[in-house]
N, C-alpha and C. Protein backbone atom coordinates (compact mmCIF):
# COMPACT_ATOMS: atom_id res chain seq x y z
N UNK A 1 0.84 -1.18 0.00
CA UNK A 1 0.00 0.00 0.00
C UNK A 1 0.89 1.25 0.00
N UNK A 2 0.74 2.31 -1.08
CA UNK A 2 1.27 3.58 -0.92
C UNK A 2 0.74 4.32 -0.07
N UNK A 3 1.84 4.86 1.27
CA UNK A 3 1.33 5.87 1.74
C UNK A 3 1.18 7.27 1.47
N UNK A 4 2.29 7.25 0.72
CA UNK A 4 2.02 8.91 -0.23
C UNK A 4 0.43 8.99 -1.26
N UNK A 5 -0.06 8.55 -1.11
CA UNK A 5 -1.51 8.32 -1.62
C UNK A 5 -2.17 8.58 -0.97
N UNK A 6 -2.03 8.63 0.44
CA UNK A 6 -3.09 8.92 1.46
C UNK A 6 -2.25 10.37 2.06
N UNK A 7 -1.55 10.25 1.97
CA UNK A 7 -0.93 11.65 2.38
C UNK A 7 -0.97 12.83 1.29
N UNK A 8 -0.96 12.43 0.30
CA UNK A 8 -1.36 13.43 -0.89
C UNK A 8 -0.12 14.04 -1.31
N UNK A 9 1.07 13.54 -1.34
CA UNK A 9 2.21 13.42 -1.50
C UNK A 9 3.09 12.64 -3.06
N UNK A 10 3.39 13.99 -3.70
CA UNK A 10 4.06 13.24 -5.20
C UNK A 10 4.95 11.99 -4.68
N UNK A 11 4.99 11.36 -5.36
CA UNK A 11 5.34 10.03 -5.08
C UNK A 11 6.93 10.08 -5.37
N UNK A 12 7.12 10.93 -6.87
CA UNK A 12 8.38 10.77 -7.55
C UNK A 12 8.99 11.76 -6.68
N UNK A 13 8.72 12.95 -6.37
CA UNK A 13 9.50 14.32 -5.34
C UNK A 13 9.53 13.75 -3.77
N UNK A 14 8.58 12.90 -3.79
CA UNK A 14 9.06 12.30 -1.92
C UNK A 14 10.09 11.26 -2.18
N UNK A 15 10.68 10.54 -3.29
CA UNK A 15 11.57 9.45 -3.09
C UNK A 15 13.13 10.49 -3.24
N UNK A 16 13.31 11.23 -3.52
CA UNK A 16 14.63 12.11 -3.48
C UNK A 16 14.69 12.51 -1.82
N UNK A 17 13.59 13.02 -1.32
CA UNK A 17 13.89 13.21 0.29
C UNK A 17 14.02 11.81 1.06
N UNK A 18 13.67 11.11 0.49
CA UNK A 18 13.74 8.96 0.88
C UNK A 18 15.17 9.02 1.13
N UNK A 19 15.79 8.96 -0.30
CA UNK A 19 17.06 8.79 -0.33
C UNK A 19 17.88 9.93 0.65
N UNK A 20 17.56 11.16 0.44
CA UNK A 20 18.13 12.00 1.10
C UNK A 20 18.35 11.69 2.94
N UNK A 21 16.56 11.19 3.07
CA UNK A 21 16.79 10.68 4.40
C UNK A 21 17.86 9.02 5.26
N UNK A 22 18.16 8.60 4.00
CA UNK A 22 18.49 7.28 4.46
C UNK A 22 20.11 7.83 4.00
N UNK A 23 20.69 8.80 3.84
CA UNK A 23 22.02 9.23 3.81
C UNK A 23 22.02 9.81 5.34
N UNK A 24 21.19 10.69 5.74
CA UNK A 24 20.94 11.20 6.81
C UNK A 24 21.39 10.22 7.93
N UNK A 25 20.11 8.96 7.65
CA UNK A 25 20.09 8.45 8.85
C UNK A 25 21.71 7.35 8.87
N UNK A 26 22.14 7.17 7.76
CA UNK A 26 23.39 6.66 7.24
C UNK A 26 24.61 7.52 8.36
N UNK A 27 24.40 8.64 8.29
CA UNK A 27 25.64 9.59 8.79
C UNK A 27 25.33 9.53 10.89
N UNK A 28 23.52 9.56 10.99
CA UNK A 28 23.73 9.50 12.27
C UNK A 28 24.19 8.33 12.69
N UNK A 29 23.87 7.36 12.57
CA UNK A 29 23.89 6.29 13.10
C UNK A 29 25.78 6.29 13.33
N UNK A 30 26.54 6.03 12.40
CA UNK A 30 28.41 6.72 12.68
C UNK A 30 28.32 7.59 13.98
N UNK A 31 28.13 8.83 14.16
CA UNK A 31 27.55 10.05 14.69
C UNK A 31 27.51 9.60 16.02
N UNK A 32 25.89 8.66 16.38
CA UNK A 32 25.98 7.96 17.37
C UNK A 32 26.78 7.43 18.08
N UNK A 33 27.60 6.29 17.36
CA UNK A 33 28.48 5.24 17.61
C UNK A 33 29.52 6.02 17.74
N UNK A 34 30.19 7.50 16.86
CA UNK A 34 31.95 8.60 17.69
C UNK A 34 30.92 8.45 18.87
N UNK A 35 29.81 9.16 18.83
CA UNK A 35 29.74 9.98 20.27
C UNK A 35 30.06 8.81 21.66
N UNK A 36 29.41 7.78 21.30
CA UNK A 36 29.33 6.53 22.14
C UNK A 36 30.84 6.33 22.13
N UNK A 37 31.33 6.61 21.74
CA UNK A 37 33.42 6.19 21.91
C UNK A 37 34.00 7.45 22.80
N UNK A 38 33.38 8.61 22.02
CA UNK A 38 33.83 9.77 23.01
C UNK A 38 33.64 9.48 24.46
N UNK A 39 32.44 9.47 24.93
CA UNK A 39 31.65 8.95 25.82
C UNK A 39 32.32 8.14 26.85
N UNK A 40 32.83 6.92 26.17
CA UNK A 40 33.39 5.83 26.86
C UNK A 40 35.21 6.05 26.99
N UNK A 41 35.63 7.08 26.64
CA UNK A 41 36.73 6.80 26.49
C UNK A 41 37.40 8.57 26.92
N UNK A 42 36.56 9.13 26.86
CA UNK A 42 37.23 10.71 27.19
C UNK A 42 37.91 10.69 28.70
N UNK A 43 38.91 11.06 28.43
CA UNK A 43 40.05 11.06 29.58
C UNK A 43 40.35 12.79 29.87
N UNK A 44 41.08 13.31 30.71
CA UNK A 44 41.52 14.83 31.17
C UNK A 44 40.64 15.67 31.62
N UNK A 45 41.39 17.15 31.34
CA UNK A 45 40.19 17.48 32.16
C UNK A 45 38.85 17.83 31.53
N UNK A 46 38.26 18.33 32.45
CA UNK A 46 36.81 17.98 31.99
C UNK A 46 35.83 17.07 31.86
N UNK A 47 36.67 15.90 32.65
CA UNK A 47 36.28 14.54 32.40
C UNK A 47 34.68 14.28 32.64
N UNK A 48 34.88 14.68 33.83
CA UNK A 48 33.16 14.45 34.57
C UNK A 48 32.14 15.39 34.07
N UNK A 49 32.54 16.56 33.10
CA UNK A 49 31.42 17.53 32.44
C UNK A 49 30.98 16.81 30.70
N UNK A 50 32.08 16.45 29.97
CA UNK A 50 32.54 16.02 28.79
C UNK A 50 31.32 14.83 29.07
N UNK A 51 32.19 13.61 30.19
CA UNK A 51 31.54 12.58 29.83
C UNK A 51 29.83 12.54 29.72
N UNK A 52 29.24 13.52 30.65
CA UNK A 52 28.17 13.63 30.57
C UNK A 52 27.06 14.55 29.80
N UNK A 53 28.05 15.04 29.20
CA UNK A 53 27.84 16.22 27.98
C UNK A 53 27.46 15.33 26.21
N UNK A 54 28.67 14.26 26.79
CA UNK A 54 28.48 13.34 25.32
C UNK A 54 27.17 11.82 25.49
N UNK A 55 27.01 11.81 27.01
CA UNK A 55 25.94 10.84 26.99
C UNK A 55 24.22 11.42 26.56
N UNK A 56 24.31 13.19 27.11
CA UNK A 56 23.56 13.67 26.13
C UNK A 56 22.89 13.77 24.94
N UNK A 57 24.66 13.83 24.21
CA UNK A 57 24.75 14.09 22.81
C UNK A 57 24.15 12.49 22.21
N UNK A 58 24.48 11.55 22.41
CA UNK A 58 24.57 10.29 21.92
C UNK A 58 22.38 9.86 22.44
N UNK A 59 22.17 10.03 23.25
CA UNK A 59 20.86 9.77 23.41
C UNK A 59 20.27 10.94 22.80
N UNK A 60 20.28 12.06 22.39
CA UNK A 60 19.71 12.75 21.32
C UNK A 60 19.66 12.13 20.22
N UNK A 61 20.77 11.92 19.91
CA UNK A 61 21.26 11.12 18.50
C UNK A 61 20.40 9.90 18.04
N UNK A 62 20.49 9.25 19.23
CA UNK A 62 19.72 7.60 19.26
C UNK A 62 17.99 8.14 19.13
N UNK A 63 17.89 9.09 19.36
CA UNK A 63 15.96 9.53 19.61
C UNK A 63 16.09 10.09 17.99
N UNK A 64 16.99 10.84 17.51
CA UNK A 64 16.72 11.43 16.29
C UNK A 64 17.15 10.28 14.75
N UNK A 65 18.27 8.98 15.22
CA UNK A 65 17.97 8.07 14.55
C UNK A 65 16.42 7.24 13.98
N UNK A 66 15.73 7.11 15.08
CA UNK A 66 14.23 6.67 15.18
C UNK A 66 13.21 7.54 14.51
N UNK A 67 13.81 8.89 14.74
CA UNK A 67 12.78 9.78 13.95
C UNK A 67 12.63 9.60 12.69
N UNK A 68 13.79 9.52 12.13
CA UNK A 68 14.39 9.76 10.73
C UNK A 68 14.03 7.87 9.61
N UNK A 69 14.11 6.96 10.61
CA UNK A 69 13.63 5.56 9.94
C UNK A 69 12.48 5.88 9.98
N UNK A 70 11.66 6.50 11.54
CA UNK A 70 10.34 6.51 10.98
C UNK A 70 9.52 6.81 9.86
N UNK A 71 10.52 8.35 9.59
CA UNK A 71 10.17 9.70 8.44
C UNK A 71 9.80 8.78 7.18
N UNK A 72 10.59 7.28 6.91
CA UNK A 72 11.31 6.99 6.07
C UNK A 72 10.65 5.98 5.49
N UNK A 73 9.51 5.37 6.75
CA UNK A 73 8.57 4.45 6.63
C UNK A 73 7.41 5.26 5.90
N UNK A 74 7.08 6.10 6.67
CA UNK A 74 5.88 7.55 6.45
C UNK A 74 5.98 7.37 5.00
N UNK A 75 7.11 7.48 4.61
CA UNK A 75 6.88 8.35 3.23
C UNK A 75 6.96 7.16 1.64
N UNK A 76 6.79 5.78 2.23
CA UNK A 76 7.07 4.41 1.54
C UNK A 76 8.06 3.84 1.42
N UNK A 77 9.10 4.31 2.21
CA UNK A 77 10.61 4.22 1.78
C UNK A 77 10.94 3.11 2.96
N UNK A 78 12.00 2.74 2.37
CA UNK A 78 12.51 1.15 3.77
C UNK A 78 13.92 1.83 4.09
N UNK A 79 14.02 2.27 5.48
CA UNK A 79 14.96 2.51 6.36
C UNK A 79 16.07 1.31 5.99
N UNK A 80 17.72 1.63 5.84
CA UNK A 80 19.10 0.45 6.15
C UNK A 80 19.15 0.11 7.33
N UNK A 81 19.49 -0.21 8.03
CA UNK A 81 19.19 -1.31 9.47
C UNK A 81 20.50 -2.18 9.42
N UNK A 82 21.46 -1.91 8.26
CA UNK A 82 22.84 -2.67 8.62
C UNK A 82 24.15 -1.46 9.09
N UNK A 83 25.02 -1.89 9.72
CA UNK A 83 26.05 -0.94 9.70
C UNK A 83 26.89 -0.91 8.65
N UNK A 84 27.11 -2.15 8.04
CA UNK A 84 28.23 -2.08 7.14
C UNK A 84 27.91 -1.63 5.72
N UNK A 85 26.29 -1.03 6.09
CA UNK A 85 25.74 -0.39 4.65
C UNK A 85 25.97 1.25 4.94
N UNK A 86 25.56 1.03 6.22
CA UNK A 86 25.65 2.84 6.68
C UNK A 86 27.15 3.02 6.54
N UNK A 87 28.12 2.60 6.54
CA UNK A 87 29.85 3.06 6.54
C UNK A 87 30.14 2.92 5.06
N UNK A 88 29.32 2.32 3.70
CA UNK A 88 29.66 2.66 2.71
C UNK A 88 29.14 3.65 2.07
N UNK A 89 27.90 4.56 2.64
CA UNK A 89 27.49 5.35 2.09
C UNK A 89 27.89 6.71 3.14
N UNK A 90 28.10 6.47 4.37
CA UNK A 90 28.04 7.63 5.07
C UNK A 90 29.08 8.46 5.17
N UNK A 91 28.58 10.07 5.16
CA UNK A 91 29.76 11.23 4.59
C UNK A 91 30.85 10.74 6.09
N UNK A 92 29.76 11.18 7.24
CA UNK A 92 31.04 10.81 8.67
C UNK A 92 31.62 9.19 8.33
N UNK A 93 32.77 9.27 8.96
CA UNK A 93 33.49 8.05 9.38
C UNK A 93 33.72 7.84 10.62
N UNK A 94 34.23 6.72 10.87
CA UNK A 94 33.97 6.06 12.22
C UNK A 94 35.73 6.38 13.01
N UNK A 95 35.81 6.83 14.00
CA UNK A 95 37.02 7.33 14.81
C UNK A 95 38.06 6.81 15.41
N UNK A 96 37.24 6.19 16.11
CA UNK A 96 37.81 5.44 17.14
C UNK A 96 39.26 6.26 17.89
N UNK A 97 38.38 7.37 17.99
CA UNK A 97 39.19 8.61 18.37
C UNK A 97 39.03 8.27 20.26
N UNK A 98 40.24 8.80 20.86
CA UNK A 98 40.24 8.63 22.52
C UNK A 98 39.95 10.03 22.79
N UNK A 99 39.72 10.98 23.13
CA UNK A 99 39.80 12.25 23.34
C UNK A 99 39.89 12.90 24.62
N UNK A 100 40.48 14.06 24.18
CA UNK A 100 41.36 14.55 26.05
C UNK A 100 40.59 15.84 25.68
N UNK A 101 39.92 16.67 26.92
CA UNK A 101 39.75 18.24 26.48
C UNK A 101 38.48 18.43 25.51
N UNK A 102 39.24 19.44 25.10
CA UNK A 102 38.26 20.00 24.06
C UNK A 102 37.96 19.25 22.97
N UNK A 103 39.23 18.14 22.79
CA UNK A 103 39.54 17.87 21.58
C UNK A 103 37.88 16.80 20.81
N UNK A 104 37.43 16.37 21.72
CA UNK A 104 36.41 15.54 20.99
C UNK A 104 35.24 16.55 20.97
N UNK A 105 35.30 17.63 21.46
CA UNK A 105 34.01 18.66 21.51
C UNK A 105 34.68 18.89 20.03
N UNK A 106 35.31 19.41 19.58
CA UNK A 106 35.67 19.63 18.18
C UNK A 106 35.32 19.08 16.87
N UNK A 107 35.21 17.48 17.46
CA UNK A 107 34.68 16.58 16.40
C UNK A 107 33.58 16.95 16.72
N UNK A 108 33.01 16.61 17.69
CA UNK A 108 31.25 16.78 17.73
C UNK A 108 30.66 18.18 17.14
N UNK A 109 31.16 19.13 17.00
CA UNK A 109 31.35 20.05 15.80
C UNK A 109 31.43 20.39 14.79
N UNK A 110 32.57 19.46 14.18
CA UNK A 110 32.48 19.14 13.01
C UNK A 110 31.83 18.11 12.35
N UNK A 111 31.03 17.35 13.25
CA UNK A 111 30.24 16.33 12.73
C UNK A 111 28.80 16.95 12.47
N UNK A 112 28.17 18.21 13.65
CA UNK A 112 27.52 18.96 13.34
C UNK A 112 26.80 19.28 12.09
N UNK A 113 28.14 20.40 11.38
CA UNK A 113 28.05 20.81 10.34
C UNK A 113 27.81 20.07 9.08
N UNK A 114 28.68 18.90 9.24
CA UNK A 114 27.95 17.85 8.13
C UNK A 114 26.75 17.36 8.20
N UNK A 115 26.23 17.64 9.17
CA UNK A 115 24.96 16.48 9.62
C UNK A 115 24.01 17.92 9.42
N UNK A 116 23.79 19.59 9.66
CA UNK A 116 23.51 20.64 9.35
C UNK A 116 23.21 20.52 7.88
N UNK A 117 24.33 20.80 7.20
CA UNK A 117 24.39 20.92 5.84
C UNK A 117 23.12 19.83 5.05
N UNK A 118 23.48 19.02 5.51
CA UNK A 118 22.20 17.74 5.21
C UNK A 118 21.20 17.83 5.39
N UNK A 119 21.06 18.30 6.53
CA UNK A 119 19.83 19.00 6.93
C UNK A 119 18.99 19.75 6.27
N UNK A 120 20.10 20.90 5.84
CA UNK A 120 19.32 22.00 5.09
C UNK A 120 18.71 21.87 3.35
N UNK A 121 19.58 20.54 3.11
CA UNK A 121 19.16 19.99 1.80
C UNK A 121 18.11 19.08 1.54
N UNK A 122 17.72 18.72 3.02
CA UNK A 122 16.39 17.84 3.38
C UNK A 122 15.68 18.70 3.03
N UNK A 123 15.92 20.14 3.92
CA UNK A 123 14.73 20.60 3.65
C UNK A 123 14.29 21.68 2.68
N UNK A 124 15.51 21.50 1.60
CA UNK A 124 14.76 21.75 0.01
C UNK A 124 14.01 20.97 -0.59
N UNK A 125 14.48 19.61 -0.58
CA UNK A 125 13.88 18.68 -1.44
C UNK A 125 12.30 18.55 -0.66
N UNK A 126 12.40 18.45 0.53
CA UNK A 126 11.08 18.60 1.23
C UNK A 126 10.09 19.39 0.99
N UNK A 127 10.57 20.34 0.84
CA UNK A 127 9.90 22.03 0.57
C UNK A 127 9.50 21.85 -0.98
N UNK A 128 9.96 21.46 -1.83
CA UNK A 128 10.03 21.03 -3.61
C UNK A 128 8.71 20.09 -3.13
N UNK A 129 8.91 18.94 -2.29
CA UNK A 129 7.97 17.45 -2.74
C UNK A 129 6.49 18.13 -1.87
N UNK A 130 6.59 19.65 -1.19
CA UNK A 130 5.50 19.67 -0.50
C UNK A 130 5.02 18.94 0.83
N UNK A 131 6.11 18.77 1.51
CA UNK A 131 6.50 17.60 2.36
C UNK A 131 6.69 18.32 3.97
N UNK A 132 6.00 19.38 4.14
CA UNK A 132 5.78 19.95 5.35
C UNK A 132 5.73 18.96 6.27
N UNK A 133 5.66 17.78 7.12
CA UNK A 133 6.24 17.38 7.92
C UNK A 133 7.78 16.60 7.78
N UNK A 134 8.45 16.83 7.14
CA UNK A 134 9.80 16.42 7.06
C UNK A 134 10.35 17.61 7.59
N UNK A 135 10.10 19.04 6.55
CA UNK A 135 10.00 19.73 6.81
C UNK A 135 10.53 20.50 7.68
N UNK A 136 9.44 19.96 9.10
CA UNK A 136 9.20 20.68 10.09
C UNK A 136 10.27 19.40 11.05
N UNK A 137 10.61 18.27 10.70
CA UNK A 137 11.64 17.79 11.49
C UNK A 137 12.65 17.65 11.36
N UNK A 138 13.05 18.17 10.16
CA UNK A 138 14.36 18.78 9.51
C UNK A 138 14.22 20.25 10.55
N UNK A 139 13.33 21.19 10.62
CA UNK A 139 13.58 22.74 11.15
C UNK A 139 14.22 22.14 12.60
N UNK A 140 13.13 21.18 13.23
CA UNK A 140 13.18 20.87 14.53
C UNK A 140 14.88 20.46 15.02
N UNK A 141 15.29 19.49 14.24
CA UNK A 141 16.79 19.10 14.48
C UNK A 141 17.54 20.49 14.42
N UNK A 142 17.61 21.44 13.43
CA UNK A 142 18.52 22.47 12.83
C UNK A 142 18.22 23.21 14.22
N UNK A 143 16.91 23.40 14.56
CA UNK A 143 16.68 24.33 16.16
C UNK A 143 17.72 23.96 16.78
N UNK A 144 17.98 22.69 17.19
CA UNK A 144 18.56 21.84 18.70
C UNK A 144 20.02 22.04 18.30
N UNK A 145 20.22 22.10 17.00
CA UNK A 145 21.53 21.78 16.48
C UNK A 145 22.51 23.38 16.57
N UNK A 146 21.35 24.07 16.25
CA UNK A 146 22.55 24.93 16.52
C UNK A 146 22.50 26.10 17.47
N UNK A 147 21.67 25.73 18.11
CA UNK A 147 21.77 25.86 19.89
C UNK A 147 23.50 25.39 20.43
N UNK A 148 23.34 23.65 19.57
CA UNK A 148 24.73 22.84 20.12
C UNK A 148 25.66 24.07 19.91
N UNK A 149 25.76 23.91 18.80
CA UNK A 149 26.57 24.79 17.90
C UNK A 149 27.25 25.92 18.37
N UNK A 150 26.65 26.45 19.11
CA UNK A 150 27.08 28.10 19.79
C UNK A 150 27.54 27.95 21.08
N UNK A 151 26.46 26.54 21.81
CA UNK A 151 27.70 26.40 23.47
C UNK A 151 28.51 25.67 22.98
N UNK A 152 28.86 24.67 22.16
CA UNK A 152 30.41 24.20 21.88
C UNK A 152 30.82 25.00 21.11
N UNK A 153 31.08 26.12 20.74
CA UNK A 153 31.83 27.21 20.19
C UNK A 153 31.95 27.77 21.42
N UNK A 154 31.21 28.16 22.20
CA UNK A 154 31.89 28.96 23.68
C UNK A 154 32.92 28.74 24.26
N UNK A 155 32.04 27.02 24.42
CA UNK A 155 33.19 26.48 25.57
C UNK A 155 34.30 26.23 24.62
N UNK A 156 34.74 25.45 23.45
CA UNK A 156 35.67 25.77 23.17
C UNK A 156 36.74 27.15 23.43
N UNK A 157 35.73 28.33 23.33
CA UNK A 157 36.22 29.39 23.39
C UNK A 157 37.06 29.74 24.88
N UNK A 158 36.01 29.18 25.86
CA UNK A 158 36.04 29.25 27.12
C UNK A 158 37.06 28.49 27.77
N UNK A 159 37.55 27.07 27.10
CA UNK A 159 38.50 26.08 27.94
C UNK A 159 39.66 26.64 26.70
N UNK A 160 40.04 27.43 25.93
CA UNK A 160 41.19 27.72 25.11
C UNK A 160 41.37 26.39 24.58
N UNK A 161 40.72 25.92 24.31
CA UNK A 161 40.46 24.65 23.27
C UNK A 161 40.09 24.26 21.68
N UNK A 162 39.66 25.89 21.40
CA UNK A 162 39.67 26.11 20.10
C UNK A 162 40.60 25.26 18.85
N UNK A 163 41.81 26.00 19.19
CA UNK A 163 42.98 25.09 18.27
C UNK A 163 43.66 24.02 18.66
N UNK A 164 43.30 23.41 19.55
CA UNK A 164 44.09 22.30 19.82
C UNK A 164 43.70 20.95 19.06
């Protein structure tokens, strides 16, 4: 059964945000799994703010993975559900970074912006297919995101962690 039929949704302009979304959910799921390494493995100082800063980050992540398979069902499309499919398509790569300091707030930054940028191309193709609730959970992530965005630019700013 098509659900874009009952949703009143072009069929051919919602499968470009499909794909778009299953790159998406391709990049969080990586995303997840740094943060979950950061997490488990951040050493120095900051230890006890960091570690609990990234168990945050990583259960956001894990709630906005779910969103995004859901989006994906919604719209007729079948969510990837393997990892070793998400690491051949996904822009992030996997780290297996230890991090001291600032230094993994940096990645989580720059993972940001890739995961942003994506974002904002969701929500052309969304906006094109007439797809106001993608839409609006594409706006919703970009809200939260770059909220992130400006206190890890502080504190970077704040622990002189910027360039390191």
């Amino acid at each position: 059964m098509r659900t874009t039929n009952y949703l009143s949704l072009d069929e051919k302009k919602v499968s470009h945000v499909v794909v778009a979304l299953n790159q998406l959910l391709a990049d969080y799921q990586v995303f997840y799994a740094n943060l979950r390494g950061l997490h488990w493995n951040v050493k120095g100082k900051g230890f006890f703010q960091l570690h609990a800063k990234y168990e945050g980050y990583y259960n956001d992540a894990a709630e906005k993975v779910d969103e995004i398979a859901e989006r994906i069902l919604q719209l007729g499309g079948t969510p990837e559900n393997r990892f070793s499919e998400y690491l051949k398509v996904a822009t992030l790569k996997e780290d297996g970074f230890t991090p001291a300091g600032g230094d993994g707030m940096r990645r989580v930054l720059d993972s940001l912006a890739v995961l942003i940028k994506q974002e904002r191309h969701i929500v052309e193709l969304a906006s094109e297919a007439e797809d106001e609730v993608t839409v609006g959970l594409m706006d919703d992530f970009l809200a939260g995101q770059e909220k992130n965005v400006w206190m890890i630019s502080a504190f970077l700013e704040e622990c002189s962690c910027a360039h390191q």
